[in-house]
N, C-alpha and C. Protein backbone atom coordinates (compact mmCIF):
# COMPACT_ATOMS: atom_id res chain seq x y z
N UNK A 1 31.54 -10.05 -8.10
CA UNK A 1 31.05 -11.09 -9.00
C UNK A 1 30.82 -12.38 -8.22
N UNK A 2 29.86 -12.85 -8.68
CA UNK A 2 29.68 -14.12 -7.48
C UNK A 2 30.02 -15.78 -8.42
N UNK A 3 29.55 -16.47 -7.77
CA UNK A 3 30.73 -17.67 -8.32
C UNK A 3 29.97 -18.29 -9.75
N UNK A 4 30.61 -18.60 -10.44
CA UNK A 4 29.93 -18.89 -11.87
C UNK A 4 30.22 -17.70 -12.60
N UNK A 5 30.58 -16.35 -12.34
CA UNK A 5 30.75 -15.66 -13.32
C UNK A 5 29.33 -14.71 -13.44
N UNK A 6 28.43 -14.99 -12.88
CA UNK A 6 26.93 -14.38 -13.13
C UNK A 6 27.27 -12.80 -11.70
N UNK A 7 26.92 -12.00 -12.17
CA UNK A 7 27.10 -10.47 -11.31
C UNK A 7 25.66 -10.14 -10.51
N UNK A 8 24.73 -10.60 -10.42
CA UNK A 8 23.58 -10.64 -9.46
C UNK A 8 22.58 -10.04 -10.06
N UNK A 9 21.11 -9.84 -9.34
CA UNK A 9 19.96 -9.25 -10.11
C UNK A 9 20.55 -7.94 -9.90
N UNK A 10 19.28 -7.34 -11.11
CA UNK A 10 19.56 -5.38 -11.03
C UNK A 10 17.77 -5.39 -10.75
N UNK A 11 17.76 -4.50 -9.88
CA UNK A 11 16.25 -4.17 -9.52
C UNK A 11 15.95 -3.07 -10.07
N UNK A 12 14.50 -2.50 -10.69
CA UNK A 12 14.24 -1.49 -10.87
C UNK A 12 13.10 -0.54 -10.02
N UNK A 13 12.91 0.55 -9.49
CA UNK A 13 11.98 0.99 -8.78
C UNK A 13 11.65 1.89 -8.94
N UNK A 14 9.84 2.05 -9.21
CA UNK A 14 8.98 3.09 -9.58
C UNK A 14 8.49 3.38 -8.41
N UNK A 15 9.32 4.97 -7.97
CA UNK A 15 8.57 5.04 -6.54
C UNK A 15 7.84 6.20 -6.57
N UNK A 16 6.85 5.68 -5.98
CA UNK A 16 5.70 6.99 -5.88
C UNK A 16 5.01 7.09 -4.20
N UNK A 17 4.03 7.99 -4.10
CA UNK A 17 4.11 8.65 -3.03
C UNK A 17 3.49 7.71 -2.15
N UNK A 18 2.92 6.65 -2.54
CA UNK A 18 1.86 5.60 -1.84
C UNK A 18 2.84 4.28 -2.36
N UNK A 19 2.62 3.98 -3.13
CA UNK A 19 3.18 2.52 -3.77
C UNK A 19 4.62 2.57 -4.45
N UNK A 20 5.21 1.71 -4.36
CA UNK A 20 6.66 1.47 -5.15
C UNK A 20 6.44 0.40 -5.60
N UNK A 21 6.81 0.30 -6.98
CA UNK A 21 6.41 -0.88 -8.56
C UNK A 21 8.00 -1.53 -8.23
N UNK A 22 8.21 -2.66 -8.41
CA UNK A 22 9.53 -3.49 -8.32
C UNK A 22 9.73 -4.10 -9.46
N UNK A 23 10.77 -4.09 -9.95
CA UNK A 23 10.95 -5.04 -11.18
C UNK A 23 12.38 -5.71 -10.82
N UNK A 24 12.83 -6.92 -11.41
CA UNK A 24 14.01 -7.60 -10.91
C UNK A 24 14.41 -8.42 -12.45
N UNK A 25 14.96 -8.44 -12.10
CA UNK A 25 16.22 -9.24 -13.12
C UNK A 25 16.33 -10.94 -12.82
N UNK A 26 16.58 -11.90 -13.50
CA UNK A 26 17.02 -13.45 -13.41
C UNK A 26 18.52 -13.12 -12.71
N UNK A 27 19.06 -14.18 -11.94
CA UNK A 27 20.45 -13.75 -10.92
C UNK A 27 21.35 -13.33 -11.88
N UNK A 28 21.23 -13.75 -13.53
CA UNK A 28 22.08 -13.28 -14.26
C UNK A 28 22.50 -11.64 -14.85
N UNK A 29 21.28 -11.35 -14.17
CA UNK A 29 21.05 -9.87 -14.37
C UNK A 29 20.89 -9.87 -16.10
N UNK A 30 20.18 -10.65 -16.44
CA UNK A 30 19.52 -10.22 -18.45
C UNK A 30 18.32 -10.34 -18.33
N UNK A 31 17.23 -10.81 -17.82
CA UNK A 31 16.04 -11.00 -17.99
C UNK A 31 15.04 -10.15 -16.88
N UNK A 32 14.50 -9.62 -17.24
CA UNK A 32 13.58 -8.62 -16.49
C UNK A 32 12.56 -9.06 -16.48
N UNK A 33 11.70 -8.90 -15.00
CA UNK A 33 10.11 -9.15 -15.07
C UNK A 33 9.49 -8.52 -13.82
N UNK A 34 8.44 -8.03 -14.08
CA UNK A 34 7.75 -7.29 -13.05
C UNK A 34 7.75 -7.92 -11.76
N UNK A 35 7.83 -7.56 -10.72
CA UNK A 35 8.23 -8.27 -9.28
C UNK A 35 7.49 -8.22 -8.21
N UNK A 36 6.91 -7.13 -7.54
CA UNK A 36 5.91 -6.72 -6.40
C UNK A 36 6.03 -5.05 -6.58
N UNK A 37 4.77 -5.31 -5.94
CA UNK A 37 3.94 -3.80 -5.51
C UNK A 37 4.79 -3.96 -4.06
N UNK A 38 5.21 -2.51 -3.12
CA UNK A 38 5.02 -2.38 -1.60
C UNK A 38 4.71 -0.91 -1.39
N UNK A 39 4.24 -0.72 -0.31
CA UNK A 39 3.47 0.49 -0.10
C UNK A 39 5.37 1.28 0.23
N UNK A 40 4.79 2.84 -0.29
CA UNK A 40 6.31 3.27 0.25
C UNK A 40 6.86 3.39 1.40
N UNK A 41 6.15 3.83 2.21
CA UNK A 41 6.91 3.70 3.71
C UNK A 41 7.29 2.42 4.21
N UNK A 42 7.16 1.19 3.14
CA UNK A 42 7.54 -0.12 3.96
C UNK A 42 8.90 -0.51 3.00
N UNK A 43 9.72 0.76 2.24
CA UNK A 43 10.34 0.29 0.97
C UNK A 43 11.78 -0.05 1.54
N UNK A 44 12.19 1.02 2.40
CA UNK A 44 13.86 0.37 3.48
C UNK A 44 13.88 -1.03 3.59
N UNK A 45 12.63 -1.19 4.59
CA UNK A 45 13.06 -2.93 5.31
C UNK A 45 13.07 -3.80 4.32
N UNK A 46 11.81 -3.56 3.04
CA UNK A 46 11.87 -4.74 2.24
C UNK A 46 13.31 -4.88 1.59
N UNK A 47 13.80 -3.61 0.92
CA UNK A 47 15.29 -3.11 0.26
C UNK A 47 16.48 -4.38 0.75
N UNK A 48 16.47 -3.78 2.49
CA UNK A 48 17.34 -4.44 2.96
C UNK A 48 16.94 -6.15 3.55
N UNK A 49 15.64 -6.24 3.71
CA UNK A 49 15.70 -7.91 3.86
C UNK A 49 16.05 -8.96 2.54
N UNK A 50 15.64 -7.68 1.15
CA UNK A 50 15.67 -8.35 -0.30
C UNK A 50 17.31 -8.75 -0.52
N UNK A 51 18.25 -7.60 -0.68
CA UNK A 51 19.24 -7.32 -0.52
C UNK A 51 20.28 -8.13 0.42
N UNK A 52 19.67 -8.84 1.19
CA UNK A 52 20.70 -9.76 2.13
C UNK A 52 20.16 -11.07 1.84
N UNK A 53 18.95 -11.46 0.93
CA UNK A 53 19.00 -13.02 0.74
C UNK A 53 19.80 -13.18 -1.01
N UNK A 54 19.27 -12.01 -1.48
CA UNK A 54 19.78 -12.12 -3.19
C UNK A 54 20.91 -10.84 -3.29
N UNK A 55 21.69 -12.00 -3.85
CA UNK A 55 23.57 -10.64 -4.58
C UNK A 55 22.16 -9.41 -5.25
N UNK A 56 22.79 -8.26 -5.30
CA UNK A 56 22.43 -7.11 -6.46
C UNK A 56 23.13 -6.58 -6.86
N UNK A 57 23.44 -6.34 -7.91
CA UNK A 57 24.38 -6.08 -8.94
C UNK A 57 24.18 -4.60 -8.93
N UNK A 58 23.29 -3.86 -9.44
CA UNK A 58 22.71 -2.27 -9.18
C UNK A 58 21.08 -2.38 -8.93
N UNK A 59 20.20 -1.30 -8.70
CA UNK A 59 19.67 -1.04 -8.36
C UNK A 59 19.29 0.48 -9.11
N UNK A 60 18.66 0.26 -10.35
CA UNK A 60 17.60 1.33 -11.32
C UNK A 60 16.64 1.86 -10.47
N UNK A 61 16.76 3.25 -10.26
CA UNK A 61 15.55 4.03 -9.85
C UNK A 61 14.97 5.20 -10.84
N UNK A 62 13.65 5.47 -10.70
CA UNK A 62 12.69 6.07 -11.69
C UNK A 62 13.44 7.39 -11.43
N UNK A 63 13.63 8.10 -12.56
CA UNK A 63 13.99 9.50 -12.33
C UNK A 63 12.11 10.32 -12.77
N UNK A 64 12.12 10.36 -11.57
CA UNK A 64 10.70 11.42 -11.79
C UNK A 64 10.53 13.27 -12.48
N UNK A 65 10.29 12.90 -13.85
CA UNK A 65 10.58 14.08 -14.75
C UNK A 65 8.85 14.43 -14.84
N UNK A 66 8.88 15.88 -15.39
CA UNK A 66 7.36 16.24 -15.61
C UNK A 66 7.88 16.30 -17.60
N UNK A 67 6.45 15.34 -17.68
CA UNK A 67 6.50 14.56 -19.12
C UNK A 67 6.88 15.67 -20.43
N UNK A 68 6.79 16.93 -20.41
CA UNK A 68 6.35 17.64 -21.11
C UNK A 68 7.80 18.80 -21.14
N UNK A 69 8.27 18.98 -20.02
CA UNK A 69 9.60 19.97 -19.51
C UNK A 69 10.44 19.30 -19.21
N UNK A 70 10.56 18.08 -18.99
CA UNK A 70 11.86 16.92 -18.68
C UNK A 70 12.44 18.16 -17.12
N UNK A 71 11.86 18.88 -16.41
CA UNK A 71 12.12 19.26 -15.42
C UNK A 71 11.42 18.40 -14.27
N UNK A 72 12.70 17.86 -13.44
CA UNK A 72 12.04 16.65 -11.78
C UNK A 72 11.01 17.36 -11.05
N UNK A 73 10.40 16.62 -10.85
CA UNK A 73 8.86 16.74 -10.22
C UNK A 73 9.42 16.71 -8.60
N UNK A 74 8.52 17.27 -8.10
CA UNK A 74 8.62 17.24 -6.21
C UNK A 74 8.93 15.92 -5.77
N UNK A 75 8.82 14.97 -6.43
CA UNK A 75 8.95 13.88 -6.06
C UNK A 75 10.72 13.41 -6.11
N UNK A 76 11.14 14.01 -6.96
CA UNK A 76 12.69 13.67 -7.30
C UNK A 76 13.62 14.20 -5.96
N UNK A 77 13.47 14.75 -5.33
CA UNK A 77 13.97 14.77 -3.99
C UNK A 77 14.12 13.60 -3.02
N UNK A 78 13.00 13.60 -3.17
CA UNK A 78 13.06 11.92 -2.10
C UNK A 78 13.36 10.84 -2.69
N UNK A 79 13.33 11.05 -4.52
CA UNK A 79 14.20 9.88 -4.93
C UNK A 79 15.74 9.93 -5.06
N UNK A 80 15.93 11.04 -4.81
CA UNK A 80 17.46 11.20 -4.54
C UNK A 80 17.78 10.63 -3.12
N UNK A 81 17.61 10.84 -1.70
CA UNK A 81 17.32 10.80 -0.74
C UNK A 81 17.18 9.24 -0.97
N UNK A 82 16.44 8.78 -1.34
CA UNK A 82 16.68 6.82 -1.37
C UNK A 82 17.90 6.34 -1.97
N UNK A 83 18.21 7.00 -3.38
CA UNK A 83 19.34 6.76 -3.86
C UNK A 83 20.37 6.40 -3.15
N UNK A 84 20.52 7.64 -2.17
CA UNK A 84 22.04 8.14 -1.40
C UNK A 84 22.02 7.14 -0.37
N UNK A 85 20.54 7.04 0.11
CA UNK A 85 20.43 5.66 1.88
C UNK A 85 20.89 4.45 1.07
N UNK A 86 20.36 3.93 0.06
CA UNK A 86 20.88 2.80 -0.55
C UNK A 86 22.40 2.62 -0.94
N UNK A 87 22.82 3.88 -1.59
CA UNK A 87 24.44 3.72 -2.20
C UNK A 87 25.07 3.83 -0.37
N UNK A 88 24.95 4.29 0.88
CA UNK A 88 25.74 4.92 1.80
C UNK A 88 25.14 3.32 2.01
N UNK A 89 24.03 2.49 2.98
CA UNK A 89 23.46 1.78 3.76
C UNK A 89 23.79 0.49 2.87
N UNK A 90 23.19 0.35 1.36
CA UNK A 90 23.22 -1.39 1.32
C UNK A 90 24.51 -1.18 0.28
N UNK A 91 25.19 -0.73 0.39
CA UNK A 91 26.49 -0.36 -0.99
C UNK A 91 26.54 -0.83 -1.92
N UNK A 92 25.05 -0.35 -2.60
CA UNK A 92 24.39 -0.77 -3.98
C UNK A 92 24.64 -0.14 -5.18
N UNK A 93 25.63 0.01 -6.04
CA UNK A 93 25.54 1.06 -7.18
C UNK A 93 23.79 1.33 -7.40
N UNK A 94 23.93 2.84 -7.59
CA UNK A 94 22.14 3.58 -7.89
C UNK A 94 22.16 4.28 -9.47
N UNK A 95 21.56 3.80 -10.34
CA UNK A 95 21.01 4.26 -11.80
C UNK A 95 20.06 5.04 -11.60
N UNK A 96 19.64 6.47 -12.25
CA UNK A 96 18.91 6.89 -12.00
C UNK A 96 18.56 7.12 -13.62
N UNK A 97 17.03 6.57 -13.97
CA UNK A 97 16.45 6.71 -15.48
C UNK A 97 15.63 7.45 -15.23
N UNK A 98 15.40 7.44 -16.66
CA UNK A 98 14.30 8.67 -16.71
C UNK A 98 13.22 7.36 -16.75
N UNK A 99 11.48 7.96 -16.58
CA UNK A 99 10.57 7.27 -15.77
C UNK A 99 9.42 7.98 -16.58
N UNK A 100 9.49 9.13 -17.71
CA UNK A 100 8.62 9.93 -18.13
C UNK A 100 7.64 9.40 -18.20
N UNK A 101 7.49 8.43 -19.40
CA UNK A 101 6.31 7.64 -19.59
C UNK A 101 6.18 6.08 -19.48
N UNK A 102 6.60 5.55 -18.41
CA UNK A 102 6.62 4.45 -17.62
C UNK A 102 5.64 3.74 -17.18
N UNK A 103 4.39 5.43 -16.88
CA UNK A 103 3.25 4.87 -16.06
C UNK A 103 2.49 4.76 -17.18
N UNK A 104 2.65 5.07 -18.24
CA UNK A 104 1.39 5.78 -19.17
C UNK A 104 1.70 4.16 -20.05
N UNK A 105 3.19 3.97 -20.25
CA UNK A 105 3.21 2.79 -20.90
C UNK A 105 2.72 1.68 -20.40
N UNK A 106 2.71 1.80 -18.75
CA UNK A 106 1.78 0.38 -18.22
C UNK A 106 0.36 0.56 -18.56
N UNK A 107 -0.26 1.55 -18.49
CA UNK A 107 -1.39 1.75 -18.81
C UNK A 107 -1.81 1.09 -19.88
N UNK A 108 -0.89 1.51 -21.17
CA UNK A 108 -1.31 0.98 -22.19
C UNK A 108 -2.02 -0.39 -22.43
N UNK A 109 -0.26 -0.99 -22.01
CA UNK A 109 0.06 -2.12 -21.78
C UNK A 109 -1.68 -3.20 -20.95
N UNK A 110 -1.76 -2.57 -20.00
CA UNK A 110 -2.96 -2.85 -19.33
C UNK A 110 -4.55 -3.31 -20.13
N UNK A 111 -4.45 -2.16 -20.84
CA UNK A 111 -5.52 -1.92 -21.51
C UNK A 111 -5.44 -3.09 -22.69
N UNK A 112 -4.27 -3.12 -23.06
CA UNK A 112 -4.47 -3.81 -24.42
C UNK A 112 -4.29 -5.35 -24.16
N UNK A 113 -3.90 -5.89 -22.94
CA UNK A 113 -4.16 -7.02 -22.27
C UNK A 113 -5.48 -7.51 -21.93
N UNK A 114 -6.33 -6.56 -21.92
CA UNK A 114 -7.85 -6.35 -20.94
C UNK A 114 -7.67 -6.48 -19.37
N UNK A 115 -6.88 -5.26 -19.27
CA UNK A 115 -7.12 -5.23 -17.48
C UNK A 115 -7.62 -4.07 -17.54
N UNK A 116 -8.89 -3.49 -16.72
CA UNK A 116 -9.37 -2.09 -16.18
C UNK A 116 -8.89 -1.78 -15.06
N UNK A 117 -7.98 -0.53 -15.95
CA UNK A 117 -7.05 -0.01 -15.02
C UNK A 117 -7.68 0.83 -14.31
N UNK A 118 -8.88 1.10 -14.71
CA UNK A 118 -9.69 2.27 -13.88
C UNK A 118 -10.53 1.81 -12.19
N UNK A 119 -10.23 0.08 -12.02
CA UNK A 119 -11.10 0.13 -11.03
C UNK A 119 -10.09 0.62 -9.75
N UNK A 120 -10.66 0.76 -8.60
CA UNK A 120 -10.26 0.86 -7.62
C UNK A 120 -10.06 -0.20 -6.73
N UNK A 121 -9.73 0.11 -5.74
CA UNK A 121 -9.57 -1.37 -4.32
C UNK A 121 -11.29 -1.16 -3.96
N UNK A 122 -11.14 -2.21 -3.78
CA UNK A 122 -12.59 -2.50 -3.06
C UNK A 122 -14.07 -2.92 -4.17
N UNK A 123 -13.32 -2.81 -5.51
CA UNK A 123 -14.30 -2.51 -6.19
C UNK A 123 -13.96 -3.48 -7.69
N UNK A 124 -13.62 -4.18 -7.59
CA UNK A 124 -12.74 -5.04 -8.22
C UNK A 124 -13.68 -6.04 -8.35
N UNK A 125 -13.80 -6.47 -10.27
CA UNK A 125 -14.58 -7.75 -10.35
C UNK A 125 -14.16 -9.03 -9.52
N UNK A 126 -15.44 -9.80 -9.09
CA UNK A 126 -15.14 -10.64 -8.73
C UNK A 126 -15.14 -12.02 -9.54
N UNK A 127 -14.22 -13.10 -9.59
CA UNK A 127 -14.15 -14.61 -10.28
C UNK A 127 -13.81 -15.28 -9.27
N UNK A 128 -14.51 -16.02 -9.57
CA UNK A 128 -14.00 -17.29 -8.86
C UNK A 128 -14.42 -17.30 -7.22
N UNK A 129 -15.29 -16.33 -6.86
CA UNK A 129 -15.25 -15.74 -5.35
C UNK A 129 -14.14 -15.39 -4.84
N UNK A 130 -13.29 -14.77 -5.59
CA UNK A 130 -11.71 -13.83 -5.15
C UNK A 130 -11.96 -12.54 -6.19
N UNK A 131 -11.40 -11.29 -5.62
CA UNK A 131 -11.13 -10.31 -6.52
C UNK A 131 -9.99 -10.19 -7.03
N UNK A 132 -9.98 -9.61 -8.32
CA UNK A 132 -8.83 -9.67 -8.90
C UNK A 132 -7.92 -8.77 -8.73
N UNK A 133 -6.56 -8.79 -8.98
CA UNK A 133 -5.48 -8.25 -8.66
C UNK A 133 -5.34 -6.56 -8.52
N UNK A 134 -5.16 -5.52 -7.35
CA UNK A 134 -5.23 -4.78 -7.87
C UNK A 134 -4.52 -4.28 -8.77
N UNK A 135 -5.53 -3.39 -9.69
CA UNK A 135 -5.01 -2.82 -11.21
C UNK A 135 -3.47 -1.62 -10.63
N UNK A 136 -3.84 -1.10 -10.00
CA UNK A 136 -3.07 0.12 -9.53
C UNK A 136 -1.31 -0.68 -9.11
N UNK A 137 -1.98 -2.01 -8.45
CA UNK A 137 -0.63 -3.13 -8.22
C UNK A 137 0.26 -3.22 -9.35
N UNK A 138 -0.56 -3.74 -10.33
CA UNK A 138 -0.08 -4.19 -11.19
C UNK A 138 0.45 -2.87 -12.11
N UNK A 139 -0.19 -1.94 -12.37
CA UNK A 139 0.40 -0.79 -13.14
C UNK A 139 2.03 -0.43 -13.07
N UNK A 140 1.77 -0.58 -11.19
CA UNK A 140 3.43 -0.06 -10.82
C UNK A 140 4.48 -1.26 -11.04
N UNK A 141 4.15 -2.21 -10.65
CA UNK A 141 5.04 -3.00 -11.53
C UNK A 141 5.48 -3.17 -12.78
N UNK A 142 4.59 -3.05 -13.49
CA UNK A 142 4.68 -2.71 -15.37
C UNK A 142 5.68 -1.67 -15.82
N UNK A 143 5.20 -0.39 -14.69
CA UNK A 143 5.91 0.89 -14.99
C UNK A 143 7.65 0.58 -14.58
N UNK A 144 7.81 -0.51 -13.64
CA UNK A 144 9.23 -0.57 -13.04
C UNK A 144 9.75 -1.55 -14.43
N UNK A 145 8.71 -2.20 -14.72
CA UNK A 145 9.60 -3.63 -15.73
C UNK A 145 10.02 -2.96 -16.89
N UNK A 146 9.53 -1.59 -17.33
CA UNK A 146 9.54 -0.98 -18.50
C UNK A 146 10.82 0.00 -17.95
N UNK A 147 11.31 0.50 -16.95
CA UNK A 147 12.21 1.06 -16.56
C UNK A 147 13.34 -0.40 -16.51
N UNK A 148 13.35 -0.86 -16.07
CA UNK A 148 14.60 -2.41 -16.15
C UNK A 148 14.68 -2.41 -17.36
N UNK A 149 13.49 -2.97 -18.37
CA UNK A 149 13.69 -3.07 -20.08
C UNK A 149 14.58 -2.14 -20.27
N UNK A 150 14.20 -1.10 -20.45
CA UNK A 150 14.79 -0.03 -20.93
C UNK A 150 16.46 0.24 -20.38
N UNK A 151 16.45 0.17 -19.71
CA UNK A 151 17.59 0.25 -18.81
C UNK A 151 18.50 -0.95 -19.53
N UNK A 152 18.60 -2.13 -19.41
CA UNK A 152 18.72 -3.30 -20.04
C UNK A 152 19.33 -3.23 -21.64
N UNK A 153 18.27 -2.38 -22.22
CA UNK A 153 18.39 -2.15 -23.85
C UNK A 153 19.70 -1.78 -23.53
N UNK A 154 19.73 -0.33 -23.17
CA UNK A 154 20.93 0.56 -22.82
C UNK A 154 22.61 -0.18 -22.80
N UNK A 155 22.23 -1.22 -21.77
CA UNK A 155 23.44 -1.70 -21.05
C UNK A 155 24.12 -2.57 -22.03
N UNK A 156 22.88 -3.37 -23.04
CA UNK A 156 23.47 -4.27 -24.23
C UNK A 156 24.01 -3.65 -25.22
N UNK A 157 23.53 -2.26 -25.47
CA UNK A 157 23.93 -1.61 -26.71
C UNK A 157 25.32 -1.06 -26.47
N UNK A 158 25.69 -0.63 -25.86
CA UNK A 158 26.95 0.04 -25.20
C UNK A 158 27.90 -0.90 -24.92
């Protein structure tokens, strides 16, 4: 517990095979908000440079289920495998949620904001002479903030 009584952020992470969605918590660990996109192979160093400037309280990871059989997808291996480097390496308690429809809810979410989630990199309206954010960025973050929410609900109700 750190001083004041406040227990540190809880991060959440939607990791997928290219990008990992971040979501983070206020230091009080109650307030959730979407955080950064990082590509996955760059997800250790950021982990541990994040992890040594800000306390973390736990650390929510996507349990990758196939939507339909609630049986883990190929992908749930290597999210185990991060789990274990994080609980052994930054001695982070690891949550593991379910993630079913995480992505589908950013989607929504997207859509009903007016973002086209369908463009790609490179191909992105332009304003202002800048392009706008990528959609695919922003999805995975949505999908992590909706894993923290959720997660969050959980922790208040109990």
């Amino acid at each position: 517990m750190q001083k004041g009584g406040s227990m540190g952020r809880i991060l959440a992470l939607d990791v997928g095979t290219r990008r990992t969605g971040i979501a983070v918590t206020d230091p009080d660990g109650r307030i959730a908000q979407p955080f950064y996109t990082i590509p996955t192979d760059r997800l250790l160093t950021w982990l541990q440079e994040f992890c040594t400037r800000e306390p973390v309280e736990t650390i929510v990871l996507g349990k990758p289920l196939d939507a339909l059989t609630g049986v883990p997808t190929p992908l749930w291996e290597h999210v185990q495998k991060l789990g274990q480097w994080i609980e052994r390496t930054l001695k982070i308690p690891v949550v593991y949620w379910d993630e079913r429809f995480s992505s589908r809810w950013a989607k929504a979410q997207m859509r009903y904001y007016g973002h086209d989630g369908g463009q790609r990199k490179g191909h992105a309206k332009k304003r202002l002479g800048r392009p706008t954010r990528d959609p695919y960025s922003l999805k995975d973050q949505l999908a992590a903030w909706n894993l923290l929410e959720t997660y969050l609900q959980w922790k208040r109700s109990g």
